[in-house]
Protein backbone atom coordinates (compact mmCIF):
# COMPACT_ATOMS: atom_id res chain seq x y z
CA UNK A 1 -43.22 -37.46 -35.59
CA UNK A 2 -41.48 -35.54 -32.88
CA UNK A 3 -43.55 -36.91 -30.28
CA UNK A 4 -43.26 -40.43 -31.92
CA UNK A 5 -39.50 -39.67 -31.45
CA UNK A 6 -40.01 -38.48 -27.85
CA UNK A 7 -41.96 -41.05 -27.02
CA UNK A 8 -39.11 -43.81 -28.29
CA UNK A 9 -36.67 -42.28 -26.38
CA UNK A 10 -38.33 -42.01 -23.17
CA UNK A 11 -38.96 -46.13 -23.42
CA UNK A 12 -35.47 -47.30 -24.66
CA UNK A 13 -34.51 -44.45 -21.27
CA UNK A 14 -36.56 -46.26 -18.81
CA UNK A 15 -35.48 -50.06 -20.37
CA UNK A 16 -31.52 -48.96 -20.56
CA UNK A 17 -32.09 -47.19 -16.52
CA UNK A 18 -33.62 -50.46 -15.56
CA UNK A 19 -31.22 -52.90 -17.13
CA UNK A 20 -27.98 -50.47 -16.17
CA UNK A 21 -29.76 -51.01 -12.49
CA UNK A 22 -29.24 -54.96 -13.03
CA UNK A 23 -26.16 -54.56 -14.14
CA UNK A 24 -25.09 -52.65 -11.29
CA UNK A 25 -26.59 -54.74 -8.55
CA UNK A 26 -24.90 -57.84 -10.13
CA UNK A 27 -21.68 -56.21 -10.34
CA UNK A 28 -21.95 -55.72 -6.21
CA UNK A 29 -23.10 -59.03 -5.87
CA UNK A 30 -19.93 -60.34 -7.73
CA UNK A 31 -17.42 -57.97 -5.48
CA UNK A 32 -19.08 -58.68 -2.22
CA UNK A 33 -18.87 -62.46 -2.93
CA UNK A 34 -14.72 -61.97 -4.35
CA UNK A 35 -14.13 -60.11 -1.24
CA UNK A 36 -15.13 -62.36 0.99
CA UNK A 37 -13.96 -65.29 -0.62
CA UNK A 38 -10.51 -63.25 -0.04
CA UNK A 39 -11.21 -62.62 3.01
CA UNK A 40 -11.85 -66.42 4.25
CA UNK A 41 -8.23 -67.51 3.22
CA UNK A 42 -5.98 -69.15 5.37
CA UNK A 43 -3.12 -66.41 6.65
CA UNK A 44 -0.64 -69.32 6.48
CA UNK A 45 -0.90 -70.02 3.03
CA UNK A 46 -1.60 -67.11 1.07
CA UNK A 47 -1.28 -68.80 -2.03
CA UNK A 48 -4.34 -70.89 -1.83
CA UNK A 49 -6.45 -68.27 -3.10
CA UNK A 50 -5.11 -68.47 -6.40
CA UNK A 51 -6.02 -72.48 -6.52
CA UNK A 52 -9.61 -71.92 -5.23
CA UNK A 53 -9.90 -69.15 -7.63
CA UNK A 54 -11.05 -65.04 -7.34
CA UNK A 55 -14.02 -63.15 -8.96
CA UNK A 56 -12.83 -59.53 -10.37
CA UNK A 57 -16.05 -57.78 -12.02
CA UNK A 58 -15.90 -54.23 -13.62
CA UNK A 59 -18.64 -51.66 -12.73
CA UNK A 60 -21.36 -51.25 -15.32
CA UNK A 61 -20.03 -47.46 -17.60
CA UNK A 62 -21.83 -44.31 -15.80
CA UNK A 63 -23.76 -44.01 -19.22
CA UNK A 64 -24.48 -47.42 -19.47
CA UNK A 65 -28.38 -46.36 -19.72
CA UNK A 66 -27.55 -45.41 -22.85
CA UNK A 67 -26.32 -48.19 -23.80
CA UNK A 68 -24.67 -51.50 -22.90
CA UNK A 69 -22.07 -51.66 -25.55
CA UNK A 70 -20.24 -54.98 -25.38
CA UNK A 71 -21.09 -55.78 -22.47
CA UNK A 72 -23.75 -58.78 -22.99
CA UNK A 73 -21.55 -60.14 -25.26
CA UNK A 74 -17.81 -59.78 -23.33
CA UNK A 75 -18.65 -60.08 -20.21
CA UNK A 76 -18.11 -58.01 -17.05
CA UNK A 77 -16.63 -60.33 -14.66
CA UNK A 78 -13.59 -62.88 -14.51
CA UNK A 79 -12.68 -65.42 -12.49
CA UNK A 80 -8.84 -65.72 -11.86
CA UNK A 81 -7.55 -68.83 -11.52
CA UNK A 82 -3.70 -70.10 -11.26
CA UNK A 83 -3.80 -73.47 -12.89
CA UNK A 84 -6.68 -72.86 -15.12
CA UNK A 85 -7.65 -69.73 -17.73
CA UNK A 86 -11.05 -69.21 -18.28
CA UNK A 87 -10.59 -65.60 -19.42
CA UNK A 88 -14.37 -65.31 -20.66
CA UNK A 89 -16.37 -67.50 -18.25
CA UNK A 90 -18.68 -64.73 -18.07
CA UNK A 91 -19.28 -64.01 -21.13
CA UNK A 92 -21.40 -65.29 -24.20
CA UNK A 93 -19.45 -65.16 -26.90
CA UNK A 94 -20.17 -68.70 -27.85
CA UNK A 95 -23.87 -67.94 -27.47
CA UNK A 96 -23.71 -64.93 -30.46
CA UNK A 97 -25.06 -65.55 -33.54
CA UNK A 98 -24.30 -62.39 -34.98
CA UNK A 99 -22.67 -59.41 -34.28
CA UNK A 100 -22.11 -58.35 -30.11
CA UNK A 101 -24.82 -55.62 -29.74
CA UNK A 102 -26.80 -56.50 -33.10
CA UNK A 103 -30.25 -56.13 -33.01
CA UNK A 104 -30.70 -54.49 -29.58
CA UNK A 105 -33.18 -51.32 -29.06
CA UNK A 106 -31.48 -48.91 -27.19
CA UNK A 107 -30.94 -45.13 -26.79
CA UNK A 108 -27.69 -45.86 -28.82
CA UNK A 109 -29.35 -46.89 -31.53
CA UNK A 110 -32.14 -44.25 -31.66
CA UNK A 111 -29.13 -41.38 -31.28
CA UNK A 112 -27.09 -43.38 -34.03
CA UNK A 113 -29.64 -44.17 -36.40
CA UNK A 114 -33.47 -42.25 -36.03
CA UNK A 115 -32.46 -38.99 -34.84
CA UNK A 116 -30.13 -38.45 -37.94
CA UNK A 117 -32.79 -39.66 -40.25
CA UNK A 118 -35.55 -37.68 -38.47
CA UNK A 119 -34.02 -34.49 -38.89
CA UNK A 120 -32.78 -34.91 -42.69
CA UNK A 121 -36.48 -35.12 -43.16
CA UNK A 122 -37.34 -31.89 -41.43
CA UNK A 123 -34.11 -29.98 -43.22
CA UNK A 124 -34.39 -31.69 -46.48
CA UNK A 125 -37.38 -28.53 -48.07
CA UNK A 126 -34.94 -26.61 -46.21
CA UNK A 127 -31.82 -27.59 -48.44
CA UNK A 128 -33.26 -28.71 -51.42
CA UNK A 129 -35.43 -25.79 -51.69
């Protein structure tokens, strides 16, 4: 059982390490393309970035390996826009069909849900005998 355990936590470790790495590299794509869309404006009119619009994206959590949390289903960038809002543009709220974070595999879930369980069953002749 333990190394059934182990062995669980080791994959949802490598899957979380792996998607926390696409996170990360998407989140650098996003702020290399905001800055230089910044970057491009006319000095003149300073105001025309907010027409053409501006990327913000947050940074992935440092133990987002872990797990994602929310953000699959919230989103991690915005685009900022003057004349229109479009607040979650990145996200997929629409897309959910149940709760944000439902039904993944992560280490969250194995700390949250099988490592409890796992050791009532190895206290349990312990306490109740």
């Amino acid at each position: 059982m333990t190394a059934a355990v182990t062995a669980l936590a080791l994959a949802f470790g490598l899957a979380g390490a792996g998607a926390y790495q696409a996170r990360h590299e998407e989140h650098e794509e996003l702020r290399t393309y905001g800055d230089e869309r910044f970057s491009v404006q006319s000095a003149d009119h300073p105001h025309a970035i907010a027409h053409r619009g501006y990327v913000v994206s947050r940074p992935p959590p440092v133990l987002g390996f872990l797990d994602a949390g929310l953000d699959g289903a919230l989103g991690r960038w915005l685009t900022l826009d003057a004349h229109r809002t479009r607040p979650l543009e990145g996200a997929r709220v629409g897309d959910l069909t149940r709760a944000p974070g439902a039904g993944r595999l992560d280490l969250g879930l194995l700390f949250t849900l099988v490592l409890p369980g796992f050791v009532v069953l190895l206290v349990h002749d312990a306490v109740a005998g």
